[in-house]
Protein backbone atom coordinates (compact mmCIF):
# COMPACT_ATOMS: atom_id res chain seq x y z
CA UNK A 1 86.16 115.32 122.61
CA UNK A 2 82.49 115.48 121.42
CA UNK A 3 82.95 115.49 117.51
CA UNK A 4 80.77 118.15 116.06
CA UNK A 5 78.16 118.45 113.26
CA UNK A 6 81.24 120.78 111.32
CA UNK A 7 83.62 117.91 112.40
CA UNK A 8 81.84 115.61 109.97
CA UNK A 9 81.46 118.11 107.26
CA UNK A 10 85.03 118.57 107.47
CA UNK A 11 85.13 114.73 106.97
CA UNK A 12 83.05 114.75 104.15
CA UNK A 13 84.57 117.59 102.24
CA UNK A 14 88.05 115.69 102.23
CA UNK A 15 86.59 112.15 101.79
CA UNK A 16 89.99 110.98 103.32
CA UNK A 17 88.61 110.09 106.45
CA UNK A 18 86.47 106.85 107.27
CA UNK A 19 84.51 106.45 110.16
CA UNK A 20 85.34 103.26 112.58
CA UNK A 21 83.96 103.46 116.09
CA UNK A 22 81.95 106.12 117.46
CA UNK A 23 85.16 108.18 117.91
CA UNK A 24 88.00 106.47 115.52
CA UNK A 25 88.25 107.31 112.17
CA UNK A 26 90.95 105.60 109.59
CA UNK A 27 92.62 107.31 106.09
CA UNK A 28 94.99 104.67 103.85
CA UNK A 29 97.51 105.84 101.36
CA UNK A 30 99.34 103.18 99.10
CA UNK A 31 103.20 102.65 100.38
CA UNK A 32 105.82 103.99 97.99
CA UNK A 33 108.20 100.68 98.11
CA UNK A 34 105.62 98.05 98.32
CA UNK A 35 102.18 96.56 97.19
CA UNK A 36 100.08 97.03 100.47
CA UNK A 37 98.27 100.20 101.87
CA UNK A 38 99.68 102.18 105.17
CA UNK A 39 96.68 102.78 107.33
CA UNK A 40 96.54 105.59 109.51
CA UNK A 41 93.73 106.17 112.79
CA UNK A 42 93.17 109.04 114.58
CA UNK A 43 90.84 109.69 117.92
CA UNK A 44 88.87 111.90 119.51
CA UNK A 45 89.54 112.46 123.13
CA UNK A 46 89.03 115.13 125.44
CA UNK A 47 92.31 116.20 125.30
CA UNK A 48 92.63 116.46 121.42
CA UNK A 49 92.88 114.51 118.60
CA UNK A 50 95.06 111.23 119.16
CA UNK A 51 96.89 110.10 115.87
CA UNK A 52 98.27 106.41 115.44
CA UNK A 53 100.95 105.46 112.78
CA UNK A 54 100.54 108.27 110.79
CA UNK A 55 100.60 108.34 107.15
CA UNK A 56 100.69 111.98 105.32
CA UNK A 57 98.25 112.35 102.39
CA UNK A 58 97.17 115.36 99.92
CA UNK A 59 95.03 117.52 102.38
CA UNK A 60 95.43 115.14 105.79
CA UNK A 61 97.13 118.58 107.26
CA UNK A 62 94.41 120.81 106.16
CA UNK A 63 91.66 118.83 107.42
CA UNK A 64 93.04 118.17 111.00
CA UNK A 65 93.67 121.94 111.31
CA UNK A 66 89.71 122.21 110.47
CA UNK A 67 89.18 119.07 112.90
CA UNK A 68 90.49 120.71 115.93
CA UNK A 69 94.12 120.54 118.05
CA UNK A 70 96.55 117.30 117.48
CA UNK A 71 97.56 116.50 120.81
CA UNK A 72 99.98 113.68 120.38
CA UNK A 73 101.28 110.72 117.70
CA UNK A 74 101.82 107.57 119.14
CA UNK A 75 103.29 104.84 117.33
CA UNK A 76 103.36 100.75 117.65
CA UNK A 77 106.94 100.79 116.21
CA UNK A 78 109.71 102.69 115.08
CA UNK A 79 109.21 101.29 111.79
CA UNK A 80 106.03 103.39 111.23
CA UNK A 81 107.75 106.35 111.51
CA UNK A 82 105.76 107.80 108.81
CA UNK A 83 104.56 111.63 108.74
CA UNK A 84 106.00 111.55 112.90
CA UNK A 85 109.17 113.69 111.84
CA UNK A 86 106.80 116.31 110.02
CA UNK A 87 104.41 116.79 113.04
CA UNK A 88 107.10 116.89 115.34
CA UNK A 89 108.65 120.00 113.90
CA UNK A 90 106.04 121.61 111.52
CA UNK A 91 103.81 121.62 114.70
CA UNK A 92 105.84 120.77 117.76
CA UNK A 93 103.64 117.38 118.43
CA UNK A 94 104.52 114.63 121.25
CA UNK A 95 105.93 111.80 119.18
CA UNK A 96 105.35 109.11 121.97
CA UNK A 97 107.78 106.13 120.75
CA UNK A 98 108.29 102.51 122.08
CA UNK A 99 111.52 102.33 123.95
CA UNK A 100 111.84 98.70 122.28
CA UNK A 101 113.80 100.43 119.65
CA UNK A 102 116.29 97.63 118.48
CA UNK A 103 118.63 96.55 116.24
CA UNK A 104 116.55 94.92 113.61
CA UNK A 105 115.58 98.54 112.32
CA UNK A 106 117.68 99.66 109.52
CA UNK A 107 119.93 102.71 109.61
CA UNK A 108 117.33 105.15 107.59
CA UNK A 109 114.93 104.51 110.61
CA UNK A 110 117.49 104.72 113.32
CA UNK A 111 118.69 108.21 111.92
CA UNK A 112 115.00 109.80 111.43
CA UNK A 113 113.79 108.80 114.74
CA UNK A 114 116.94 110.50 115.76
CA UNK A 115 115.97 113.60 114.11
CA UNK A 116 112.90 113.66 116.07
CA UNK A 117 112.19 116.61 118.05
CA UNK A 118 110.26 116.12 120.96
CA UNK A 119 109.82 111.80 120.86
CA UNK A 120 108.79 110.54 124.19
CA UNK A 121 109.61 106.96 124.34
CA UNK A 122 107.50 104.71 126.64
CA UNK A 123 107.36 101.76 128.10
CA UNK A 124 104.90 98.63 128.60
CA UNK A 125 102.13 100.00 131.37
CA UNK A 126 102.87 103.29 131.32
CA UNK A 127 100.26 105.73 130.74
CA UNK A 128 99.81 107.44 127.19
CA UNK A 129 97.30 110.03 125.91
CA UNK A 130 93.57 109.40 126.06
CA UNK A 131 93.94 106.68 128.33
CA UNK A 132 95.78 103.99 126.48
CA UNK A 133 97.66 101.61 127.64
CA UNK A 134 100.81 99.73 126.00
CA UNK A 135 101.62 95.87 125.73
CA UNK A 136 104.76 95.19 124.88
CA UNK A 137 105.14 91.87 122.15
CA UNK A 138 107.94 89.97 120.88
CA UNK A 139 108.43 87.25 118.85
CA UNK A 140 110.98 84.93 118.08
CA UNK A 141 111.62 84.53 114.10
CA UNK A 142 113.31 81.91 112.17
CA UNK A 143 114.88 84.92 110.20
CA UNK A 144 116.35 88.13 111.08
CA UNK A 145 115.11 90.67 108.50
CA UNK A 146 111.95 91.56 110.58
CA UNK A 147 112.32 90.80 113.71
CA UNK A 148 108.87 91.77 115.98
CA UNK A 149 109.23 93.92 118.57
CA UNK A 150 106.82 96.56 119.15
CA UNK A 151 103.75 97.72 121.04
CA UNK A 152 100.12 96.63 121.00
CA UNK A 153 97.81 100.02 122.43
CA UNK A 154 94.95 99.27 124.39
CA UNK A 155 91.80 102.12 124.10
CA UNK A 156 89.46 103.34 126.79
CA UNK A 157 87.06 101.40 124.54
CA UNK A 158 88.73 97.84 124.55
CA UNK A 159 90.15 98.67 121.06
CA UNK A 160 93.51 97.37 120.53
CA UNK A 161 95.85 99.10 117.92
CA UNK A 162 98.94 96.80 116.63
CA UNK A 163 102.10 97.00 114.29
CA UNK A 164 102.78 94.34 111.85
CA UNK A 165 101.76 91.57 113.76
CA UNK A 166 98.50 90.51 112.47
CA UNK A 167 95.72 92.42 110.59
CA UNK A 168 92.03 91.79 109.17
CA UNK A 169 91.03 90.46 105.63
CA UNK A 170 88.04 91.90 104.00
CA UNK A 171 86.34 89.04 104.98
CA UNK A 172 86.84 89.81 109.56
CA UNK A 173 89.68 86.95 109.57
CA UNK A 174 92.60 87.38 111.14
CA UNK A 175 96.30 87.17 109.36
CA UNK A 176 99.03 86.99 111.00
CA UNK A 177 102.17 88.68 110.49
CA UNK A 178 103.74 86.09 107.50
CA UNK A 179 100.92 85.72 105.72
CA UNK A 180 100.59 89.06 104.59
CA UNK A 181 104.40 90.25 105.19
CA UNK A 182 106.96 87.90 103.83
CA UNK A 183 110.44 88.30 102.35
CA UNK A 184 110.37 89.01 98.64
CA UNK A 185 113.19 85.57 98.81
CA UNK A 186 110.67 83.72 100.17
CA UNK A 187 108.24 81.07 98.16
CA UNK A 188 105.59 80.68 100.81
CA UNK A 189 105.23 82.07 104.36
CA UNK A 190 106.57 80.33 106.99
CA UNK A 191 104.72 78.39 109.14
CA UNK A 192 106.67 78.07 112.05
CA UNK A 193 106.78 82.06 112.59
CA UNK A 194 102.98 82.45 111.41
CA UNK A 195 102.82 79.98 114.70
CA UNK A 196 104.80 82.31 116.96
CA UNK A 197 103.08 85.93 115.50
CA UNK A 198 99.49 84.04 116.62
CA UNK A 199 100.58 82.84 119.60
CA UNK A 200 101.67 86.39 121.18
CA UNK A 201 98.98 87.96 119.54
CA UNK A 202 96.08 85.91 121.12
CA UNK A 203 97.90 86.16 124.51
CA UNK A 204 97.38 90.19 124.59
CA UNK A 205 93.85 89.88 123.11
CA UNK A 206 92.92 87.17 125.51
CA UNK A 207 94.71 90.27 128.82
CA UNK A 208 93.17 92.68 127.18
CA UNK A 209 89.60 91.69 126.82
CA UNK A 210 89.80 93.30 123.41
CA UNK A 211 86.39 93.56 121.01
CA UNK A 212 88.09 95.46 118.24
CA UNK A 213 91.31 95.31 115.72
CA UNK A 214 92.53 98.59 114.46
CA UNK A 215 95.74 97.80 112.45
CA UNK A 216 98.17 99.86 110.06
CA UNK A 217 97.97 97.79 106.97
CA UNK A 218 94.82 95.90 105.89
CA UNK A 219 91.34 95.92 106.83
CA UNK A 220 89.78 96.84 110.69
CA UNK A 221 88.06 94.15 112.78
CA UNK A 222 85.40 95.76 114.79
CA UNK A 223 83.32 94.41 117.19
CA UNK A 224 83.98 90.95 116.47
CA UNK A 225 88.01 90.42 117.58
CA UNK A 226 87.11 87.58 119.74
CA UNK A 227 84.96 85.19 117.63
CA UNK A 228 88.37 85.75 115.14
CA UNK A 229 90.72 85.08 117.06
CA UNK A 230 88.89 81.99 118.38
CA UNK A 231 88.45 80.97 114.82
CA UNK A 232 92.19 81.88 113.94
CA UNK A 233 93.30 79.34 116.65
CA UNK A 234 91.28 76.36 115.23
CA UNK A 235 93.52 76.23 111.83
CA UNK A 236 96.50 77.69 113.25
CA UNK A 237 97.11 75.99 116.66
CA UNK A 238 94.60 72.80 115.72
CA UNK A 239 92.47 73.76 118.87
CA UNK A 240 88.87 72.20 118.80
């Protein structure tokens, strides 16, 4: 989808929406329970606007009416359900769902994805709207309260979108999955499964050929996914 002179007045009247690539923009809304933002992308592709882990907003519904028709909602994990139910049945929307859907989500996600009304669940290499393709990732933990298991979505573009497994500081780095996510028991991260989170993650980057990080919590890496994930390996794994 070419995105229109009135596309980006739309975008400017609702200052919600933040340009990221030439056709990904991002919106960010704090999350009700804890102390970090939930980030929310949408594309546009010829066959409609492609929304990843969701969060609603004041005015988010309004401006993609404006923007043009929501063709699907595709999600890394179960656990970012988000605004899926209300798309789902406000305006019938594909919720396209990873079929890794297992047991270390808690019963208030297990009943609303239940209550979806049109989820399509996928699997790793299938094909999804706009072209992108899903990598499946799991990783073993040394505790059971988040267990990772979820999807990593591959653009047309060589962006990859991910779950919880790692996102960018403000300063391009990479963090992985403990370092930013941890147990409210816990003291300090732990080490061993900051290990593991890298160690999947830089396999998919490393199939994928990706150049860019578009993640749900935290900051974008664009352009420059490579050089920090190189760097990311150096104090992680000790590599040279």
């Amino acid at each position: 989808m070419k995105i229109k002179s009135g596309n980006f007045q739309v975008i400017g009247k609702y200052q919600m929406l933040y340009p990221v690539t030439r056709r990904v923009f991002r919106w960010s809304t704090p999350d009700p329970e804890w102390y970090w933002n939930m980030v929310g992308h949408l594309i546009f592709s010829n066959e409609g606007i492609i929304m990843i882990d969701p969060p609603n907003v004041p005015g988010l519904i309004d401006a993609l009416k404006r923007l043009g028709n929501i063709e699907a909602v595709i999600l890394t994990t179960a656990d970012h359900l988000r605004a899926a139910p209300y798309f789902s049945w406000a305006y019938g929307v594909d919720i396209y769902l990873p079929r890794q859907v297992g047991n270390h989500l808690g019963d208030d996600v297990k009943y609303r994805v239940g209550r979806l009304k049109n989820p399509i669940l996928f699997n790793e290499g299938e094909s999804l709207p706009c072209g992108i393709r899903p990598f499946s990732v799991q990783v073993p933990r040394t505790k059971p309260y988040h267990s990772v298991d979820e999807m990593v979505l591959l653009t047309q573009d060589g962006e990859i979108f991910t779950g919880d497994l790692i996102m960018g500081s403000n300063e391009g780095k990479i963090l992985t999955l403990d370092e930013f996510f941890h147990h409210p028991s816990d003291s300090i991260p732990n080490e061993t499964d900051i290990i593991h989170n890298f160690i999947e993650v830089e396999k998919v980057i490393k199939k994928t050929k990706a150049k860019s990080l578009l993640v749900p919590h935290g900051y974008d890496i664009i352009g420059t996914l490579p050089q920090a994930t190189s760097e990311k390996a150096k104090t992680v794994l000790k590599t040279p």
